[in-house]
Structures are given as structure tokens and as C-alpha cells.
PDB file of N, CA and C in Angstrom:
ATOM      1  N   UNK A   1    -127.512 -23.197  45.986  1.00  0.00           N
ATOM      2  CA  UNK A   1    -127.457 -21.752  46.119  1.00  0.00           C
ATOM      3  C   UNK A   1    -125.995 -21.316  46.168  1.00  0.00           C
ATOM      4  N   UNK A   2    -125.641 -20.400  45.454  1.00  0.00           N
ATOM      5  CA  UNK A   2    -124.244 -20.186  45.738  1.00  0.00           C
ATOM      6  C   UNK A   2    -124.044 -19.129  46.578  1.00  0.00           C
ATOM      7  N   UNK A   3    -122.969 -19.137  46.928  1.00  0.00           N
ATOM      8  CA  UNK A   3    -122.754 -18.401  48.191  1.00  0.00           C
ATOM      9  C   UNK A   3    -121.442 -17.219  48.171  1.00  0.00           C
ATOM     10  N   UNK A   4    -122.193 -15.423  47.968  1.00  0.00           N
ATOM     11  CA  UNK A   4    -121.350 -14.362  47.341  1.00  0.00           C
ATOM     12  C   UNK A   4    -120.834 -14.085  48.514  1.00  0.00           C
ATOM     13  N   UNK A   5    -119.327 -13.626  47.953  1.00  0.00           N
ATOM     14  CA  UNK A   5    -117.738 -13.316  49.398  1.00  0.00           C
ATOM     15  C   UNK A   5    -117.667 -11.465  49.056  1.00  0.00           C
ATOM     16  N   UNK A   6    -116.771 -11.222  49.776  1.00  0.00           N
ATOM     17  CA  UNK A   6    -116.267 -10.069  49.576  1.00  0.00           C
ATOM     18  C   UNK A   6    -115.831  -9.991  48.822  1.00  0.00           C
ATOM     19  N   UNK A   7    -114.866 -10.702  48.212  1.00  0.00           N
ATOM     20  CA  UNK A   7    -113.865 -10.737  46.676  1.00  0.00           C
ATOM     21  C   UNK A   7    -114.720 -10.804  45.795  1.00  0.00           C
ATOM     22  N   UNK A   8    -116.058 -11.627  45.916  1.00  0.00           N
ATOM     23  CA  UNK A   8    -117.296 -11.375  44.590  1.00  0.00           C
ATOM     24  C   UNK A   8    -117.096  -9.591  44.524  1.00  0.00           C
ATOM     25  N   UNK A   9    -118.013  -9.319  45.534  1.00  0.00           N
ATOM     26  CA  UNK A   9    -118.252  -7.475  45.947  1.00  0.00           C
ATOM     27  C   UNK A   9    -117.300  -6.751  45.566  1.00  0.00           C
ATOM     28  N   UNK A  10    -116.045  -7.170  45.589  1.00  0.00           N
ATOM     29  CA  UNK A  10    -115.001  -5.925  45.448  1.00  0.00           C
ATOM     30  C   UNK A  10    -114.496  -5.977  43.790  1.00  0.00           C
ATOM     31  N   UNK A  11    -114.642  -7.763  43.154  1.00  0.00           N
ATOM     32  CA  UNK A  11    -114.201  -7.629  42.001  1.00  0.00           C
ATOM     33  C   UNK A  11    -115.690  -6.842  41.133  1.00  0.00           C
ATOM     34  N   UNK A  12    -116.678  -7.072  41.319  1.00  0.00           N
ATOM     35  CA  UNK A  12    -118.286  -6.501  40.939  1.00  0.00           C
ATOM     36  C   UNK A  12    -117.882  -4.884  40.577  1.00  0.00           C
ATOM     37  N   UNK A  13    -117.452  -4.128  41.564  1.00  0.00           N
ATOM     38  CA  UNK A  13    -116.760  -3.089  42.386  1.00  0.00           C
ATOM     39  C   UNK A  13    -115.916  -2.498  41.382  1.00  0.00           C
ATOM     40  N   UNK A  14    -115.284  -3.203  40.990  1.00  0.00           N
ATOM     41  CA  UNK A  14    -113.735  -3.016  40.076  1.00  0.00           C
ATOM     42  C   UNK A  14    -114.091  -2.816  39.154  1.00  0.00           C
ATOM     43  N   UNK A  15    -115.403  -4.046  38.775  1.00  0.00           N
ATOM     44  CA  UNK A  15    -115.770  -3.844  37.053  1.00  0.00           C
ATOM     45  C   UNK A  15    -116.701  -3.086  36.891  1.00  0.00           C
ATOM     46  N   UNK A  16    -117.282  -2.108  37.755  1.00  0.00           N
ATOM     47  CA  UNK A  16    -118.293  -1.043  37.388  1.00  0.00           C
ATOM     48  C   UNK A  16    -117.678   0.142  37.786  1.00  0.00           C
ATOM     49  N   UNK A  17    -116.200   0.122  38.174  1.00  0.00           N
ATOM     50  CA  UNK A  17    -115.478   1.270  38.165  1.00  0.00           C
ATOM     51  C   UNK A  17    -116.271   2.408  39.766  1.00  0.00           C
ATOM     52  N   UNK A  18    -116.562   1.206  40.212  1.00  0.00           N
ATOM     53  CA  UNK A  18    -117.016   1.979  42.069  1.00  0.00           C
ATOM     54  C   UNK A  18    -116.098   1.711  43.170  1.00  0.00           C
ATOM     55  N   UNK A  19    -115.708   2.700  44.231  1.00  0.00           N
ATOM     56  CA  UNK A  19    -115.767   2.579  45.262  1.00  0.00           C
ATOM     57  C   UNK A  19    -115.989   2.162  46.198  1.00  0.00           C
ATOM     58  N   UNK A  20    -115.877   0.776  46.773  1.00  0.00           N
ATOM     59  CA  UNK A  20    -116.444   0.143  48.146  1.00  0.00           C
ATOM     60  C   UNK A  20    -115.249  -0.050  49.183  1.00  0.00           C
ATOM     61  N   UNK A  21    -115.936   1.014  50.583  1.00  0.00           N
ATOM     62  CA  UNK A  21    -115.253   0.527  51.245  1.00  0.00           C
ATOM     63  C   UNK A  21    -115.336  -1.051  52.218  1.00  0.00           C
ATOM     64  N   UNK A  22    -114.815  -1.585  53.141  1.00  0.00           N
ATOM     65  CA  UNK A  22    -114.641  -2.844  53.627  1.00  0.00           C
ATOM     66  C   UNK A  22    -116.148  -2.432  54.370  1.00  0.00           C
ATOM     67  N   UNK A  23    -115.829  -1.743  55.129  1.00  0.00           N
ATOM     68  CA  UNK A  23    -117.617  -1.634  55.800  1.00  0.00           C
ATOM     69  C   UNK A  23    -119.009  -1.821  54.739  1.00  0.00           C
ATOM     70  N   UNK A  24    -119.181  -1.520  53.338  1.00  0.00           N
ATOM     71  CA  UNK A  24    -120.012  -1.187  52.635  1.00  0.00           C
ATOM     72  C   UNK A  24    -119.797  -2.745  51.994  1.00  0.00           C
ATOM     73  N   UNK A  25    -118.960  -3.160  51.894  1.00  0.00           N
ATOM     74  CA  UNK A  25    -118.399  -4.336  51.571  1.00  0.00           C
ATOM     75  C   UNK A  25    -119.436  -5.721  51.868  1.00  0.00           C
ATOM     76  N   UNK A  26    -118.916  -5.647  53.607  1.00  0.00           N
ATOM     77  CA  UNK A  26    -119.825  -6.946  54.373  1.00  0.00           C
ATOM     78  C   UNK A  26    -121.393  -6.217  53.834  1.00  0.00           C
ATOM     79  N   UNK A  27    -122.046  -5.265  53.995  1.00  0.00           N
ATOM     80  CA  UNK A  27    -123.421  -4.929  54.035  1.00  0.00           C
ATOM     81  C   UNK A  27    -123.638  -5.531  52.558  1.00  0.00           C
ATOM     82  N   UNK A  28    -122.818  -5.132  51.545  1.00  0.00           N
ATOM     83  CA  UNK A  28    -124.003  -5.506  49.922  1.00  0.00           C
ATOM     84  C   UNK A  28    -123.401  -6.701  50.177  1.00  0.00           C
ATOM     85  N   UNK A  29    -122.375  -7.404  50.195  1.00  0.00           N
ATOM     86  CA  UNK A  29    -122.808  -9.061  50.548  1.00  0.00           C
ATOM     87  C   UNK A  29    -123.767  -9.552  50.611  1.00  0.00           C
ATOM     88  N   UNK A  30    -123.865  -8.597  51.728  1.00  0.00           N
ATOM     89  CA  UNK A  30    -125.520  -9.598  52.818  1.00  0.00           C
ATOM     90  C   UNK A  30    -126.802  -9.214  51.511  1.00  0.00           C
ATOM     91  N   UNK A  31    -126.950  -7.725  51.047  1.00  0.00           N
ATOM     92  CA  UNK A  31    -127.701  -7.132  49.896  1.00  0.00           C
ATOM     93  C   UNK A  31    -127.853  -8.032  48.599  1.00  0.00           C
ATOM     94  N   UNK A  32    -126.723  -8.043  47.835  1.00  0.00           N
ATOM     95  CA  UNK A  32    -126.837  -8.917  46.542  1.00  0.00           C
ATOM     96  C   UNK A  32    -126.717 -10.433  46.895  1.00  0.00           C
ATOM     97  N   UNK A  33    -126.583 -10.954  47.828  1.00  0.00           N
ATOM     98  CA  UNK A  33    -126.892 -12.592  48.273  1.00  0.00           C
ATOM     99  C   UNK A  33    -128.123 -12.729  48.230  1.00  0.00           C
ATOM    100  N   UNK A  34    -128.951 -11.694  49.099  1.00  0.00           N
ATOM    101  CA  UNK A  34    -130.265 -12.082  49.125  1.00  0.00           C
ATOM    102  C   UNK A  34    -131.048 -11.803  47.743  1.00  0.00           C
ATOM    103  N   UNK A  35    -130.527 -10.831  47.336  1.00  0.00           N
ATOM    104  CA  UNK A  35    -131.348 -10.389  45.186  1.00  0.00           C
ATOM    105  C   UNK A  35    -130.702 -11.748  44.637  1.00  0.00           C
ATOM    106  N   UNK A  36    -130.049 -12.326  45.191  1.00  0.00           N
ATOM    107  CA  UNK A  36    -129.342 -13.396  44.189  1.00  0.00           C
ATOM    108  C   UNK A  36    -130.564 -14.826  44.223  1.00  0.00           C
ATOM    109  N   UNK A  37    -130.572 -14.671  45.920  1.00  0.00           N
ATOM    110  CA  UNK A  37    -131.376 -16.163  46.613  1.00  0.00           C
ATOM    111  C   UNK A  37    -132.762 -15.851  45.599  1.00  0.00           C
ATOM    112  N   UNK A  38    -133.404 -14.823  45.803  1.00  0.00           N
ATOM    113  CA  UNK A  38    -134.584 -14.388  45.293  1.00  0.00           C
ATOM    114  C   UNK A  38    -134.542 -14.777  43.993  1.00  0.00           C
ATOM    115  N   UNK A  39    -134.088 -14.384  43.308  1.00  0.00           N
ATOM    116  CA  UNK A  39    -133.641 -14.779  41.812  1.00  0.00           C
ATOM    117  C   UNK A  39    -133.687 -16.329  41.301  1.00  0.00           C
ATOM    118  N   UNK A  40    -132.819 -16.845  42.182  1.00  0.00           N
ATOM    119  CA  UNK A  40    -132.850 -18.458  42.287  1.00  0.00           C
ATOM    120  C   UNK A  40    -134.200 -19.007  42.434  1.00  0.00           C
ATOM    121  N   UNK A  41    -134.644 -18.372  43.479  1.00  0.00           N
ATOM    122  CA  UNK A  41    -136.382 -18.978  44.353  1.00  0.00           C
ATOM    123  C   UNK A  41    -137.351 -18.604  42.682  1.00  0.00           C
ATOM    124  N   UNK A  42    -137.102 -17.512  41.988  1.00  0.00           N
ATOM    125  CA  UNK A  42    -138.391 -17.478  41.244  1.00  0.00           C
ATOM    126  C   UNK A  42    -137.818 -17.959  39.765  1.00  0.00           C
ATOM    127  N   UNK A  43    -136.545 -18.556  39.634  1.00  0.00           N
ATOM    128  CA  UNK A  43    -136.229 -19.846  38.548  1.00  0.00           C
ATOM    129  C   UNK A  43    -137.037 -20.931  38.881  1.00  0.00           C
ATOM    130  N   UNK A  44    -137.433 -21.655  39.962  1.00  0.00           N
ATOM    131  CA  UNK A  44    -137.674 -22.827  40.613  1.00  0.00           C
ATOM    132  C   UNK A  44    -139.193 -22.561  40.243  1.00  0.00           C
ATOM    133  N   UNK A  45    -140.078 -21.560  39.889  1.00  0.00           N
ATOM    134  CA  UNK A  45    -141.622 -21.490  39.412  1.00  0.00           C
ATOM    135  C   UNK A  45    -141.528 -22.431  38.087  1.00  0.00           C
ATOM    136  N   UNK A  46    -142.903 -23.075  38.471  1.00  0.00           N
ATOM    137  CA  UNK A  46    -143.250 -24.158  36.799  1.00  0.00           C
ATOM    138  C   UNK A  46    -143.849 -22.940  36.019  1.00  0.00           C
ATOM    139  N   UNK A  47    -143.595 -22.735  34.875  1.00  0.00           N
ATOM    140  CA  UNK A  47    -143.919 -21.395  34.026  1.00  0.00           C
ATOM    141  C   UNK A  47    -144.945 -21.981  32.856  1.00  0.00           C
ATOM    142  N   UNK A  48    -144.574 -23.606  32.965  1.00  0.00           N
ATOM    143  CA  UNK A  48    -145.346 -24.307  31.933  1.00  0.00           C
ATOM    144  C   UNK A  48    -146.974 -24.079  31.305  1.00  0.00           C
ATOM    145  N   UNK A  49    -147.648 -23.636  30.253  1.00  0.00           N
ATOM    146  CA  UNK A  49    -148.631 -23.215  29.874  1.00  0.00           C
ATOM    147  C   UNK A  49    -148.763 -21.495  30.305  1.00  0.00           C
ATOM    148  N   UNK A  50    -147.977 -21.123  30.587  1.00  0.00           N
ATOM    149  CA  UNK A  50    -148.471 -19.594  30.781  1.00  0.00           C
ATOM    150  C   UNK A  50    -147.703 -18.519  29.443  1.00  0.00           C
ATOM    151  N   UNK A  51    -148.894 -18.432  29.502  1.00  0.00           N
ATOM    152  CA  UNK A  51    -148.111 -17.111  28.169  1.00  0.00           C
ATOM    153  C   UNK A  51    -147.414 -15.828  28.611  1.00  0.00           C
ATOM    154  N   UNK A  52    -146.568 -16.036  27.410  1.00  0.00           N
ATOM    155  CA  UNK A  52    -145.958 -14.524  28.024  1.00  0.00           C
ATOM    156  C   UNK A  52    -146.527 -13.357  28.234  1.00  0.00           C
ATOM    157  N   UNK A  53    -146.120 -12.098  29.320  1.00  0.00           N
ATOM    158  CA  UNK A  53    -147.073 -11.487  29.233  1.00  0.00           C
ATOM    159  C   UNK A  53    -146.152 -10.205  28.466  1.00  0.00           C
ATOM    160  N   UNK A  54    -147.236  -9.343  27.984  1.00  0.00           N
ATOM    161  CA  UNK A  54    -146.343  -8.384  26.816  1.00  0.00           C
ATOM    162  C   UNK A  54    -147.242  -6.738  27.265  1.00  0.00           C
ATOM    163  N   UNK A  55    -148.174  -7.410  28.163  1.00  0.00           N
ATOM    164  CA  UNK A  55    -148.564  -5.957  28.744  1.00  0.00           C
ATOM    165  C   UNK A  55    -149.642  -6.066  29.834  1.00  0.00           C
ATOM    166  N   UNK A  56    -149.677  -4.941  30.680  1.00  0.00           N
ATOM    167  CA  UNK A  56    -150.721  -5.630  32.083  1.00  0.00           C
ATOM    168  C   UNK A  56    -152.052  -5.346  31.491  1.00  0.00           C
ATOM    169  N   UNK A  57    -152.355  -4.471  30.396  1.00  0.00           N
ATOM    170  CA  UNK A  57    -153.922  -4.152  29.791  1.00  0.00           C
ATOM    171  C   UNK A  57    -154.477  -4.939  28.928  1.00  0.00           C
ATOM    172  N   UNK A  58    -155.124  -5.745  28.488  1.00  0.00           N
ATOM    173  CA  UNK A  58    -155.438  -6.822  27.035  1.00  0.00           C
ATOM    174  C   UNK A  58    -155.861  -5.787  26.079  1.00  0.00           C
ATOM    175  N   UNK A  59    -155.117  -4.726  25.362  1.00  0.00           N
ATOM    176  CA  UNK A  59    -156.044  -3.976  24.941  1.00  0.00           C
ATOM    177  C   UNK A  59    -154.789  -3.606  24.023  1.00  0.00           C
ATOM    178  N   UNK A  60    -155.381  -3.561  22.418  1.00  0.00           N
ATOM    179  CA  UNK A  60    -154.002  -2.652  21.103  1.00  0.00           C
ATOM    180  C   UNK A  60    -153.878  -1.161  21.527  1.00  0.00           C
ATOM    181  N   UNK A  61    -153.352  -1.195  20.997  1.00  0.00           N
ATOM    182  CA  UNK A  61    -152.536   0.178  20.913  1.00  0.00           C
ATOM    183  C   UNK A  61    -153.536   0.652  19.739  1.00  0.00           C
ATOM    184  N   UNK A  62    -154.111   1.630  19.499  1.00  0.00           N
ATOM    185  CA  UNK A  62    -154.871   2.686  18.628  1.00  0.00           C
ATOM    186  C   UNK A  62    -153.728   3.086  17.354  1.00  0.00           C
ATOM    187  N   UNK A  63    -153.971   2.403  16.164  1.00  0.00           N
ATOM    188  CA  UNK A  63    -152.408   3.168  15.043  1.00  0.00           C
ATOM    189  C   UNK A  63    -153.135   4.305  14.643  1.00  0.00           C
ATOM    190  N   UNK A  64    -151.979   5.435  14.056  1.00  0.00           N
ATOM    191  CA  UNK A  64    -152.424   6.056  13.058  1.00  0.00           C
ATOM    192  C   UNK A  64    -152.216   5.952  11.708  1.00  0.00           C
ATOM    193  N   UNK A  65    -152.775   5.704  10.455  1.00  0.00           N
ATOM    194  CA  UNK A  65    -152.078   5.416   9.041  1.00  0.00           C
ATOM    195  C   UNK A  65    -150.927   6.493   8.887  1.00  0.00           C
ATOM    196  N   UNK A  66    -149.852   5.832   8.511  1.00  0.00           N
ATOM    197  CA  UNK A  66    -148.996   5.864   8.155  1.00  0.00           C
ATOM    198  C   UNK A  66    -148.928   6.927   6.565  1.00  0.00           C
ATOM    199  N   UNK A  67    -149.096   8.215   6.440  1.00  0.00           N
ATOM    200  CA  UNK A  67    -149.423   8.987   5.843  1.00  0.00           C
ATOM    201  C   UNK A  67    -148.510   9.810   5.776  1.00  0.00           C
ATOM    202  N   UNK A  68    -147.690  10.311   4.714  1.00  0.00           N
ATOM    203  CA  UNK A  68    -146.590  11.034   4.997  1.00  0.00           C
ATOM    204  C   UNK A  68    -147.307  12.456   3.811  1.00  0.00           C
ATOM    205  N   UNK A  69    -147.314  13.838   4.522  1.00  0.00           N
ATOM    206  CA  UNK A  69    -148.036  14.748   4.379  1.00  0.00           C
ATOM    207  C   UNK A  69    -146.952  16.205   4.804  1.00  0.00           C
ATOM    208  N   UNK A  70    -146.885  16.830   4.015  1.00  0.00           N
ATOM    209  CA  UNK A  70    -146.015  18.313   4.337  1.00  0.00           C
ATOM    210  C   UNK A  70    -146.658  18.926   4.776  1.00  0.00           C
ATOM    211  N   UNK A  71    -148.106  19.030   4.529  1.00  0.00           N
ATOM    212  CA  UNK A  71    -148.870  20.023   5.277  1.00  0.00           C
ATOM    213  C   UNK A  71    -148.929  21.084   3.974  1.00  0.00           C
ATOM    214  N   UNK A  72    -148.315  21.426   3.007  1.00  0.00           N
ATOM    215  CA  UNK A  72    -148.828  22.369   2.104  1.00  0.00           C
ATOM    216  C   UNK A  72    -148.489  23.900   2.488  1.00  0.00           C
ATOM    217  N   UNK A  73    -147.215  23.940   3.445  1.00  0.00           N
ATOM    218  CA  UNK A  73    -147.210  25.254   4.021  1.00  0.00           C
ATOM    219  C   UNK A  73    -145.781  25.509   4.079  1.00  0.00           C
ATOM    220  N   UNK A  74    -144.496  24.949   3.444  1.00  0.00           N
ATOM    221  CA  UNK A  74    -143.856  25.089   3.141  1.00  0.00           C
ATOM    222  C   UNK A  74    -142.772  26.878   2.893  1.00  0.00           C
ATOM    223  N   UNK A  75    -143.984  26.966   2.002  1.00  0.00           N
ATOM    224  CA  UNK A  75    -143.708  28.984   1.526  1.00  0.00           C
ATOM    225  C   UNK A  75    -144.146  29.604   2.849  1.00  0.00           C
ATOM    226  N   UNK A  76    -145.160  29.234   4.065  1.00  0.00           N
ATOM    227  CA  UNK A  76    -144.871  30.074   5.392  1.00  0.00           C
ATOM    228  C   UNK A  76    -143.930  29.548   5.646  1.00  0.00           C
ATOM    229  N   UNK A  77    -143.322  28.778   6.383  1.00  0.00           N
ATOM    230  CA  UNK A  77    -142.193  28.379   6.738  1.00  0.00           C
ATOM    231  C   UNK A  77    -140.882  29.062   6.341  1.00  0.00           C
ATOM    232  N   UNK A  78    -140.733  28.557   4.889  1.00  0.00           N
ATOM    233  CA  UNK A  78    -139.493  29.626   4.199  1.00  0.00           C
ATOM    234  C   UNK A  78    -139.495  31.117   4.499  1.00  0.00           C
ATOM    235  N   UNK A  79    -140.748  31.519   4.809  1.00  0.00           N
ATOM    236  CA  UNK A  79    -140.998  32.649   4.714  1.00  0.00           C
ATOM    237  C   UNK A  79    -139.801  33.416   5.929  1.00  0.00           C
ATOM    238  N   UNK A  80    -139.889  32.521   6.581  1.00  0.00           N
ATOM    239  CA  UNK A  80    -139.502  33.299   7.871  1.00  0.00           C
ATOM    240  C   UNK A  80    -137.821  32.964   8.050  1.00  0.00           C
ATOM    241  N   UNK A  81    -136.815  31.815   6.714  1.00  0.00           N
ATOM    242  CA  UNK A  81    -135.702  32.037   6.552  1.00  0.00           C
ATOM    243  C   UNK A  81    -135.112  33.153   6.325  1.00  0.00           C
ATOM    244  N   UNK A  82    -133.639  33.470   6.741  1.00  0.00           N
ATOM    245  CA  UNK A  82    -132.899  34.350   6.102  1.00  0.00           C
ATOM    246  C   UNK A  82    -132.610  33.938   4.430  1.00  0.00           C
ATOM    247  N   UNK A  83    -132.427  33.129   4.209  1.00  0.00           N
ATOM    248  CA  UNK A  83    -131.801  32.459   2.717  1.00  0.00           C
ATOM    249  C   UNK A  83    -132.583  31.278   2.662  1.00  0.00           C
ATOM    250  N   UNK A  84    -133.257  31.207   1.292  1.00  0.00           N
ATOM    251  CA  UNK A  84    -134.221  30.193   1.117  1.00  0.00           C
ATOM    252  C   UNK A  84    -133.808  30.173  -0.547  1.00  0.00           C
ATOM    253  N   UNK A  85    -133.560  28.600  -1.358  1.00  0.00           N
ATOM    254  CA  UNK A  85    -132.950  28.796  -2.866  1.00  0.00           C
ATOM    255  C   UNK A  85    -133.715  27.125  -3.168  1.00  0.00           C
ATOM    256  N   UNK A  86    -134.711  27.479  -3.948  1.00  0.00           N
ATOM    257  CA  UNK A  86    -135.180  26.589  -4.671  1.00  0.00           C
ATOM    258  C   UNK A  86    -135.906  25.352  -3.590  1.00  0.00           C
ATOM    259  N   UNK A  87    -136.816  26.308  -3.284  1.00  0.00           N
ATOM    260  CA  UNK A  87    -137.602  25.794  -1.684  1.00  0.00           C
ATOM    261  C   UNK A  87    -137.332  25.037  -0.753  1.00  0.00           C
ATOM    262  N   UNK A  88    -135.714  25.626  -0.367  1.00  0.00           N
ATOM    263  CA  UNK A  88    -135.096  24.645   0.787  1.00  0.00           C
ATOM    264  C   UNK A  88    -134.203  26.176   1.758  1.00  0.00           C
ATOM    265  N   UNK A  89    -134.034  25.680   2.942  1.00  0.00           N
ATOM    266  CA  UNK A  89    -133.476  26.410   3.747  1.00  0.00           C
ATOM    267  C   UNK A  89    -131.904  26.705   2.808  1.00  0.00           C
ATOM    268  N   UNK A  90    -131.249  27.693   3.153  1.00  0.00           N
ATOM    269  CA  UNK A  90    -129.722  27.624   1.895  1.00  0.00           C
ATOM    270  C   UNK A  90    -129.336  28.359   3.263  1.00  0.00           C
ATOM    271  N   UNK A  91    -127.990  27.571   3.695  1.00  0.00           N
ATOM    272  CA  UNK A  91    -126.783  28.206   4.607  1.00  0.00           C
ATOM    273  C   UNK A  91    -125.495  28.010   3.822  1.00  0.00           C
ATOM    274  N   UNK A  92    -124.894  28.688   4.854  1.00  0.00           N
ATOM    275  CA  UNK A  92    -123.448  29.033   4.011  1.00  0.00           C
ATOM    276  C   UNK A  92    -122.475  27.574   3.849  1.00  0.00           C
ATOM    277  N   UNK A  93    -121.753  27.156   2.902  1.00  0.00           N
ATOM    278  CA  UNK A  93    -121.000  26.188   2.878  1.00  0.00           C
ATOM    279  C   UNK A  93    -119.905  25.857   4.391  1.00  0.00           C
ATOM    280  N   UNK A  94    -119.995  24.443   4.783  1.00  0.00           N
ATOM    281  CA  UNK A  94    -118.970  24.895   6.324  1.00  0.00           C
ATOM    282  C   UNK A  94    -117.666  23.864   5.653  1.00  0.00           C
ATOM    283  N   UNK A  95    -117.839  23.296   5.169  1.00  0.00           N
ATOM    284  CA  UNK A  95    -116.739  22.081   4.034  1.00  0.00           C
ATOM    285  C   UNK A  95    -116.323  22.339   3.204  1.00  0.00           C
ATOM    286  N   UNK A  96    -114.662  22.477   2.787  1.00  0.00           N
ATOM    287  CA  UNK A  96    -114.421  22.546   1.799  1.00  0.00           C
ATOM    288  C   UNK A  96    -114.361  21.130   0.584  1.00  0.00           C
TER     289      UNK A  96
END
């Protein structure tokens, strides 16, 4: 098990661009030692024969076909542009 110091905490600290003072310091010590131990403890599980799991429901996902459709309504749509040129929205040039 390895064993995290203050200088772990403060360089951690440094590289996520936070604030710790010395008091806040000793406390996540004691905090990320123990997320660390934990971490360690559930490496040490035999994982052997278990499948991965990829969702808590056994159940697909419902698709919809893949149908690419305008809908046929285009001319309402335009309708309601200021400037519409050869059935596309037309704004003013911003590039020369």
C-alpha cells in the first residue's frame, strides 16, 4: 500500500491549479489515502469469468431507421425568411 504525504497533496494541489491550505492539507491526506486504500482493496477482486458489464438492464436500446427525410415543407419554412434565393436562406456576405 503506498503511503500519501503532504508534498503528494500540495504537489496534486499545484497541478490542478487549487488552493490548499496546511490545515486542509493533513485532512485530504487522511481523504485521498483512504480512496487510494479502497482502490487498491477492489484491484485484489478475482474478476476471472465475469463479463463485462455495459449496462444494469439486459435489454437493447429500441433503433429508429436511419431515414433521412426534409419533411416536404421547406416553402413554409422559407416562407417566413427575410431573403430566400433558390430555396435556401440568402444573408448578406460577412467575408471578403
Amino acid at each position: 500500500m503506498t503511503q500519501l504525504t503532504n508534498e503528494d497533496i500540495k504537489k496534486i494541489a499545484k497541478l490542478a491549479c487549487i488552493e490548499v491550505n496546511e490545515d486542509d492539507c493533513a485532512r485530504l491526506t487522511v481523504q485521498v489515502g483512504g480512496a487510494i486504500s479502497w482502490i487498491e482493496q477492489l484491484s485484489e477482486v478475482n474478476t476471472d469469468n465475469v463479463e463485462p458489464l455495459t449496462n444494469v438492464h439486459q435489454s437493447t436500446l429500441r433503433l429508429m431507421p436511419d431515414i433521412i427525410a426534409d419533411g416536404d415543407i421547406a416553402d413554409d419554412i422559407l416562407r417566413n425568411a427575410k431573403n430566400a434565393k433558390y430555396n435556401y436562406f440568402s444573408v448578406p456576405k460577412v467575408i471578403e
